[in-house]
N, C-alpha and C. Protein backbone atom coordinates (compact mmCIF):
# COMPACT_ATOMS: atom_id res chain seq x y z
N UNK A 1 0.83 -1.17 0.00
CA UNK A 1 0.00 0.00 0.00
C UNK A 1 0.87 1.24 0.00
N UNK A 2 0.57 2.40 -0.30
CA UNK A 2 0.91 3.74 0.02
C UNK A 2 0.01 4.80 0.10
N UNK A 3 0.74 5.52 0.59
CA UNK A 3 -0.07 6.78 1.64
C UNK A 3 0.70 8.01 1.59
N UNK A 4 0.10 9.52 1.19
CA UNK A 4 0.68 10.04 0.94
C UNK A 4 -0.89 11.36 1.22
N UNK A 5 0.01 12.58 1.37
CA UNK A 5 -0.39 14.00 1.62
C UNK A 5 -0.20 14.65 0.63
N UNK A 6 -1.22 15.67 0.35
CA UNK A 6 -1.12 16.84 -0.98
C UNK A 6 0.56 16.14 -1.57
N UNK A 7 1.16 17.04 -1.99
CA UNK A 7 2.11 16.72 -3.08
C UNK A 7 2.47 14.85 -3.35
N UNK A 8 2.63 14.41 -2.06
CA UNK A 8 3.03 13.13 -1.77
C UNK A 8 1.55 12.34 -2.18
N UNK A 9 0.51 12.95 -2.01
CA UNK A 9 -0.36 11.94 -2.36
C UNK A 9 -0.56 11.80 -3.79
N UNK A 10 -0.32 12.87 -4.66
CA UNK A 10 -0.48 13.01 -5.94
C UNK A 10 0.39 11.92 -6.36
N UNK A 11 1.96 11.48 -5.98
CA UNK A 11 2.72 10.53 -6.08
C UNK A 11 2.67 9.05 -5.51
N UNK A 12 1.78 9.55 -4.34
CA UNK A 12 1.09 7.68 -4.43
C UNK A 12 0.02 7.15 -4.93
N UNK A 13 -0.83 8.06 -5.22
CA UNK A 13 -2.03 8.12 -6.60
C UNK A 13 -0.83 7.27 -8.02
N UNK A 14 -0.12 7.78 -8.33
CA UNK A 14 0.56 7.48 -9.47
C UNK A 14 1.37 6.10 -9.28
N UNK A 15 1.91 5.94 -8.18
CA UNK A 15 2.51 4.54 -7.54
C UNK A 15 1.56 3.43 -7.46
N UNK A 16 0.48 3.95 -6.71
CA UNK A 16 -0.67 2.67 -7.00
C UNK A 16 -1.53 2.43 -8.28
N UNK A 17 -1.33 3.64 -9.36
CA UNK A 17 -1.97 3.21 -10.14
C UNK A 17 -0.85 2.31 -11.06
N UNK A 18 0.52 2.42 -11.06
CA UNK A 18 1.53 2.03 -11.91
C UNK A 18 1.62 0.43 -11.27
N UNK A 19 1.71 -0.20 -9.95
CA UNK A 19 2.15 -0.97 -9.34
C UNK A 19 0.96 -1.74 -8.81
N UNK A 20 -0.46 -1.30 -8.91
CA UNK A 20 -1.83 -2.29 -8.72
C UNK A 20 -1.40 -2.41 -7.11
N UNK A 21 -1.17 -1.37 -5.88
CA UNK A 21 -1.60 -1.41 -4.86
C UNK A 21 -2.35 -0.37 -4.27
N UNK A 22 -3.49 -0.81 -3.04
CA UNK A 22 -4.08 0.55 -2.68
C UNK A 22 -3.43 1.39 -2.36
N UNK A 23 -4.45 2.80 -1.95
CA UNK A 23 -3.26 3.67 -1.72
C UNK A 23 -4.16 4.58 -0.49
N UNK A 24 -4.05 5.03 -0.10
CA UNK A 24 -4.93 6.54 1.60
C UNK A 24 -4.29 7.49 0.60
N UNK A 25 -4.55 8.52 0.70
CA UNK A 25 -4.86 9.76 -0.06
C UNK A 25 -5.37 10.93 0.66
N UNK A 26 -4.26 11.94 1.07
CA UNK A 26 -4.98 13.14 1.37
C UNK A 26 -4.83 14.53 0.75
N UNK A 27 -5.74 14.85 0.68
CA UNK A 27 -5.78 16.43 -0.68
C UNK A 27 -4.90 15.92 -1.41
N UNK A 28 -5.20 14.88 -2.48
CA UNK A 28 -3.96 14.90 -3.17
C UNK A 28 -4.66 16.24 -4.32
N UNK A 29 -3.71 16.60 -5.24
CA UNK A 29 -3.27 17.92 -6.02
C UNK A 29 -3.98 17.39 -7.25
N UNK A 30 -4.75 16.24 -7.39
CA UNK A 30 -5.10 15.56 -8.95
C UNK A 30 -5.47 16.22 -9.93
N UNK A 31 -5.97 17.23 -10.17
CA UNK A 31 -6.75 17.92 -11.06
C UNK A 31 -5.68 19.22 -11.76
N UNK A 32 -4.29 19.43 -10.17
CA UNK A 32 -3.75 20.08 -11.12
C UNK A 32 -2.59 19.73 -11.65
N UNK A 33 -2.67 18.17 -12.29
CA UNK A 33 -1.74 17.84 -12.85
C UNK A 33 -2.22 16.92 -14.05
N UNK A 34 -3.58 17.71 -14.87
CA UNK A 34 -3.81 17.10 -15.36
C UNK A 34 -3.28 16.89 -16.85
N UNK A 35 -1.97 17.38 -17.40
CA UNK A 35 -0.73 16.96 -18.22
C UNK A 35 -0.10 16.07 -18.04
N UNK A 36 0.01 15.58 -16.47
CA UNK A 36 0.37 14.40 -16.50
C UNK A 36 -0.08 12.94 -16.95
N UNK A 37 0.49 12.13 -17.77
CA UNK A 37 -0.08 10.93 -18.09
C UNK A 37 -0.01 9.82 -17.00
N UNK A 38 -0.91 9.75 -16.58
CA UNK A 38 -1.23 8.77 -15.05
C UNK A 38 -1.26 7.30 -15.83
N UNK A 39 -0.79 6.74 -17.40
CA UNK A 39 -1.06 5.39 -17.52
C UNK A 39 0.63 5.18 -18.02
N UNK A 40 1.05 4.20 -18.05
CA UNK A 40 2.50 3.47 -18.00
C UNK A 40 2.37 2.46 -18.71
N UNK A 41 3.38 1.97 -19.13
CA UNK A 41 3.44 0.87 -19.94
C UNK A 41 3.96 -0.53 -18.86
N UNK A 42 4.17 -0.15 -17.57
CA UNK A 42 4.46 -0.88 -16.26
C UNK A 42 2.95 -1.19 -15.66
N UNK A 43 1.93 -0.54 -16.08
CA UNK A 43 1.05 -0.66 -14.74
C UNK A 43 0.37 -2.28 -14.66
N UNK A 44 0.52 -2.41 -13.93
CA UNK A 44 -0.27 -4.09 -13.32
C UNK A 44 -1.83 -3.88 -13.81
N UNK A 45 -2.06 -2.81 -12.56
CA UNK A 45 -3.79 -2.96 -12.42
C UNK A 45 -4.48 -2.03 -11.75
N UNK A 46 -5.62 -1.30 -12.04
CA UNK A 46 -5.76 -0.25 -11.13
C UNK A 46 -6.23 -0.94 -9.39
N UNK A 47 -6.13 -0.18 -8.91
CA UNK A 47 -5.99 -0.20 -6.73
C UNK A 47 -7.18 0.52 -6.41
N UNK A 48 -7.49 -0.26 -5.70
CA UNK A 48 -8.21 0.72 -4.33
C UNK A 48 -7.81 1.90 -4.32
N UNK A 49 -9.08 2.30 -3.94
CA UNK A 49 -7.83 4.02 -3.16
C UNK A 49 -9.21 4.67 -2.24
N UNK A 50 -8.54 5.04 -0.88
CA UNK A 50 -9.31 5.89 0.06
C UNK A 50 -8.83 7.52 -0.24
N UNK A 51 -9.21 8.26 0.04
CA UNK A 51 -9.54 9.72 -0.13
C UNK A 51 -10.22 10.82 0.54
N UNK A 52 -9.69 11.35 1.45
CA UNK A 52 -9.91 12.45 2.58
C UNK A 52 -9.48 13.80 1.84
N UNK A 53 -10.75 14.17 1.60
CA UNK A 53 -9.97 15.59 1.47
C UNK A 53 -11.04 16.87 2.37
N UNK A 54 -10.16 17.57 2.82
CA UNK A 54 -10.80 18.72 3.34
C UNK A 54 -11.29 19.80 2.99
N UNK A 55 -13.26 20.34 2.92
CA UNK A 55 -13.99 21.22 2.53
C UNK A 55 -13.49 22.26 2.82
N UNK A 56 -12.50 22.56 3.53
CA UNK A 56 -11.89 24.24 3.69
C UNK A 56 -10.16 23.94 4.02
N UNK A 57 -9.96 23.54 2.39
CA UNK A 57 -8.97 23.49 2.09
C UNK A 57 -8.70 24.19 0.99
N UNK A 58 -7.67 25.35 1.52
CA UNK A 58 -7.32 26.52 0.78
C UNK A 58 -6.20 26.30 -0.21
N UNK A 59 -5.28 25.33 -0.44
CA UNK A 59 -4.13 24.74 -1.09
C UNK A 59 -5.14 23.61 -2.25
N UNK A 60 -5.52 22.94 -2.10
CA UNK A 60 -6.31 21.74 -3.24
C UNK A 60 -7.57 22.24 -3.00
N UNK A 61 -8.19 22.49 -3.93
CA UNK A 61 -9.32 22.89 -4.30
C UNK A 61 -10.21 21.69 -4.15
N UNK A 62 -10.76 21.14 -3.19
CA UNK A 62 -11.49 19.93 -2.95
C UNK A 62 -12.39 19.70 -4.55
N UNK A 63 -13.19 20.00 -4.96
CA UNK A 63 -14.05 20.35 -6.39
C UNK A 63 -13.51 19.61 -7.31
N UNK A 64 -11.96 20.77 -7.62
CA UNK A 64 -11.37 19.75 -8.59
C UNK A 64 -11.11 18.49 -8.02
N UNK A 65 -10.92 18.33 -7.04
CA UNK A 65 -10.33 16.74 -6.92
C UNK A 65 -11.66 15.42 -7.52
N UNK A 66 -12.68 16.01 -7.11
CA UNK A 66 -14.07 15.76 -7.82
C UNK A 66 -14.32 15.49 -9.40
N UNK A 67 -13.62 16.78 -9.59
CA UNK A 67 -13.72 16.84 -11.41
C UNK A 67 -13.09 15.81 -12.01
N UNK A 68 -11.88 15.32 -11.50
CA UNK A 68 -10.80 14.78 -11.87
C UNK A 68 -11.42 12.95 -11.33
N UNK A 69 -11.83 12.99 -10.55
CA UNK A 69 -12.64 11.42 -10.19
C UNK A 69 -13.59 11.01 -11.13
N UNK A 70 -14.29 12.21 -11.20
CA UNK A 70 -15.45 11.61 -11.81
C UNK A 70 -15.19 10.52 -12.89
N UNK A 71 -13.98 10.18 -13.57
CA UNK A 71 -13.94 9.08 -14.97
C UNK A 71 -13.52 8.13 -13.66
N UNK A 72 -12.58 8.35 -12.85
CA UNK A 72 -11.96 7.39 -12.09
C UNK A 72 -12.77 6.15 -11.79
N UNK A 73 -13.91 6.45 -11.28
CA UNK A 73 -14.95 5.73 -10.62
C UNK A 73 -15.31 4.37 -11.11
N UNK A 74 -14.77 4.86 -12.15
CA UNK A 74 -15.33 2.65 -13.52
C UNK A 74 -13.90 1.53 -13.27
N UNK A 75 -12.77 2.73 -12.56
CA UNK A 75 -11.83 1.49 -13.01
C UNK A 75 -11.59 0.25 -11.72
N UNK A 76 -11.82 1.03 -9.97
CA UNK A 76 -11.70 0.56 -9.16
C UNK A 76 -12.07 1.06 -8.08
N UNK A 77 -12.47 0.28 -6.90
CA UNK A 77 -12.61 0.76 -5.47
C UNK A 77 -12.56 2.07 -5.12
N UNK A 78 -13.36 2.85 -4.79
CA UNK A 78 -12.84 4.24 -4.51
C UNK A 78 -13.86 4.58 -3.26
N UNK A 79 -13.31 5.16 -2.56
CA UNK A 79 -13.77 5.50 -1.38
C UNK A 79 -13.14 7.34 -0.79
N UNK A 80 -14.32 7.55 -0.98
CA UNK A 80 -14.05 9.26 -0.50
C UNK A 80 -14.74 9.88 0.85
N UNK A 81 -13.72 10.43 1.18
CA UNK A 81 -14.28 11.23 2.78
C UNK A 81 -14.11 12.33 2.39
N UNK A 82 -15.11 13.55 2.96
CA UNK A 82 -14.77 14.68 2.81
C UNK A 82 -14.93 15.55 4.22
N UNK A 83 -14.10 15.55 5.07
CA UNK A 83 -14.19 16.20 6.36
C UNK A 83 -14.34 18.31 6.12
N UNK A 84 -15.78 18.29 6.60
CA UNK A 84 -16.36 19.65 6.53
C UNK A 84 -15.43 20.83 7.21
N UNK A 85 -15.04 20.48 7.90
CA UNK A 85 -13.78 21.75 8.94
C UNK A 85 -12.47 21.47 8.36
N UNK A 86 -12.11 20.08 7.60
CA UNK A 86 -10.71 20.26 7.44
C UNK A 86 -10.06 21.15 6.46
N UNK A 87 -9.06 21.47 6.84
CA UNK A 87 -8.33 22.77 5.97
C UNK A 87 -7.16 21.58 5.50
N UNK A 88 -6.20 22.41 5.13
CA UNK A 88 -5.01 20.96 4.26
C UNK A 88 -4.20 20.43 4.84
N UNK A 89 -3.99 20.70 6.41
CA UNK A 89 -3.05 20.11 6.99
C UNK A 89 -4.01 18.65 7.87
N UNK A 90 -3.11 17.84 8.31
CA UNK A 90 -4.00 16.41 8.17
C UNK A 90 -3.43 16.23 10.14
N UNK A 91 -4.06 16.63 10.72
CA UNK A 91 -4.03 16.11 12.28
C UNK A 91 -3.82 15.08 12.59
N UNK A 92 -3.17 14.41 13.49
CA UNK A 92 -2.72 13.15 13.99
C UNK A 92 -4.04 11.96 14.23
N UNK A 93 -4.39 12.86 14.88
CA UNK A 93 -6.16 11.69 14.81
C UNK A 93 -7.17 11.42 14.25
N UNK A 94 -6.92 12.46 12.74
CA UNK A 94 -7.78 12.25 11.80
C UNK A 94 -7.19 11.25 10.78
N UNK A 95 -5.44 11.71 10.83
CA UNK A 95 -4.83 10.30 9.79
C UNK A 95 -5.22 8.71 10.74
N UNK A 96 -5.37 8.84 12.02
CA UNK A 96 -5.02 7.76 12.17
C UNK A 96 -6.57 6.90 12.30
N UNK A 97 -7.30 7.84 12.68
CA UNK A 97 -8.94 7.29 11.91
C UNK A 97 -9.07 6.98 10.36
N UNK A 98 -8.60 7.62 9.46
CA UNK A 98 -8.57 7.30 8.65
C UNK A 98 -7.69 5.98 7.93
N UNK A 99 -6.60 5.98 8.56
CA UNK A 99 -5.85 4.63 8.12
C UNK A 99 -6.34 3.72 8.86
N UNK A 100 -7.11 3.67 10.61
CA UNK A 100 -7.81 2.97 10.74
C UNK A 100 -9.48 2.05 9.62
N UNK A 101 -10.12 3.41 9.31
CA UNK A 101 -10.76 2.78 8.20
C UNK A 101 -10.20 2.25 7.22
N UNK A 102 -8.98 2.53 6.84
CA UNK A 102 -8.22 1.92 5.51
C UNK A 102 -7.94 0.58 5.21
N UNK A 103 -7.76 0.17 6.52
CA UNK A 103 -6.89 -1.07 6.75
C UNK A 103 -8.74 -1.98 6.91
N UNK A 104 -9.60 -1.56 7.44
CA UNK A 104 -10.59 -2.59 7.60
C UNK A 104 -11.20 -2.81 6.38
N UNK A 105 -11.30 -1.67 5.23
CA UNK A 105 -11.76 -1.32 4.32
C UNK A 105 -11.22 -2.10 2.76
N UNK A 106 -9.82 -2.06 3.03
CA UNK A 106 -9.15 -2.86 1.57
C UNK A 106 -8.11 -3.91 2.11
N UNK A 107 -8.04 -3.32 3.38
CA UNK A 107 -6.86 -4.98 3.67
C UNK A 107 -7.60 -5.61 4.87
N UNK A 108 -8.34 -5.89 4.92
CA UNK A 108 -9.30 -6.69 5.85
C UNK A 108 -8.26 -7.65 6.50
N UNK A 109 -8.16 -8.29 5.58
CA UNK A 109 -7.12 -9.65 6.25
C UNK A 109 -5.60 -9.41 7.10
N UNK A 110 -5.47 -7.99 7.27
CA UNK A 110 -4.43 -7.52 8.68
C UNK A 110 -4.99 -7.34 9.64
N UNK A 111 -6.06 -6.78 9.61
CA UNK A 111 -6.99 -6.81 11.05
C UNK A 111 -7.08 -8.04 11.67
């Protein structure tokens, strides 16, 4: 699996889609990198992917991250949170609720 924050998540978005593992996802940047070619001539398979992003987040425009899903949705698992107060920085007990859901959610069998 991988897990990654705004810039870093945009790069494990791209790791799990190249390498067919899930991935946790917060504000990743998706929409503004949409020049980038997200398909490889490496990729396995598309992944799971969880997705937190925060409604008063002034750095990723939560919306676009929306715009940019909307095709996503046919290829695999997708699971989105959108926490109403969060701004872009990711608090200790909200990552760890959230990787708590992660782990029951696509890797069942570590629990």
């Amino acid at each position: 699996m991988v897990i990654g924050s705004s810039m870093g998540a945009l790069n494990a978005y791209i790791t799990s889609e190249t390498i067919g593992r899930p991935a946790l996802l917060f504000n990743p940047p998706l929409s503004r990198y949409k020049e980038v070619t997200f398909t490889t001539y490496f990729k396995k398979r598309a992944a799971p992917k969880q997705l937190l992003l925060g409604a008063k987040d002034e750095v990723v425009n939560p919306m676009d991250t929306f715009t940019f899903l909307a095709d996503q949705l046919k290829k695999a698992p997708l699971r989105l949170n959108v926490a109403p107060q969060l701004e872009h920085r990711i608090p200790v007990p909200v990552f760890k609720a959230q990787l708590h859901e992660f782990f029951e959610q696509f890797l069942p069998e570590i629990n």
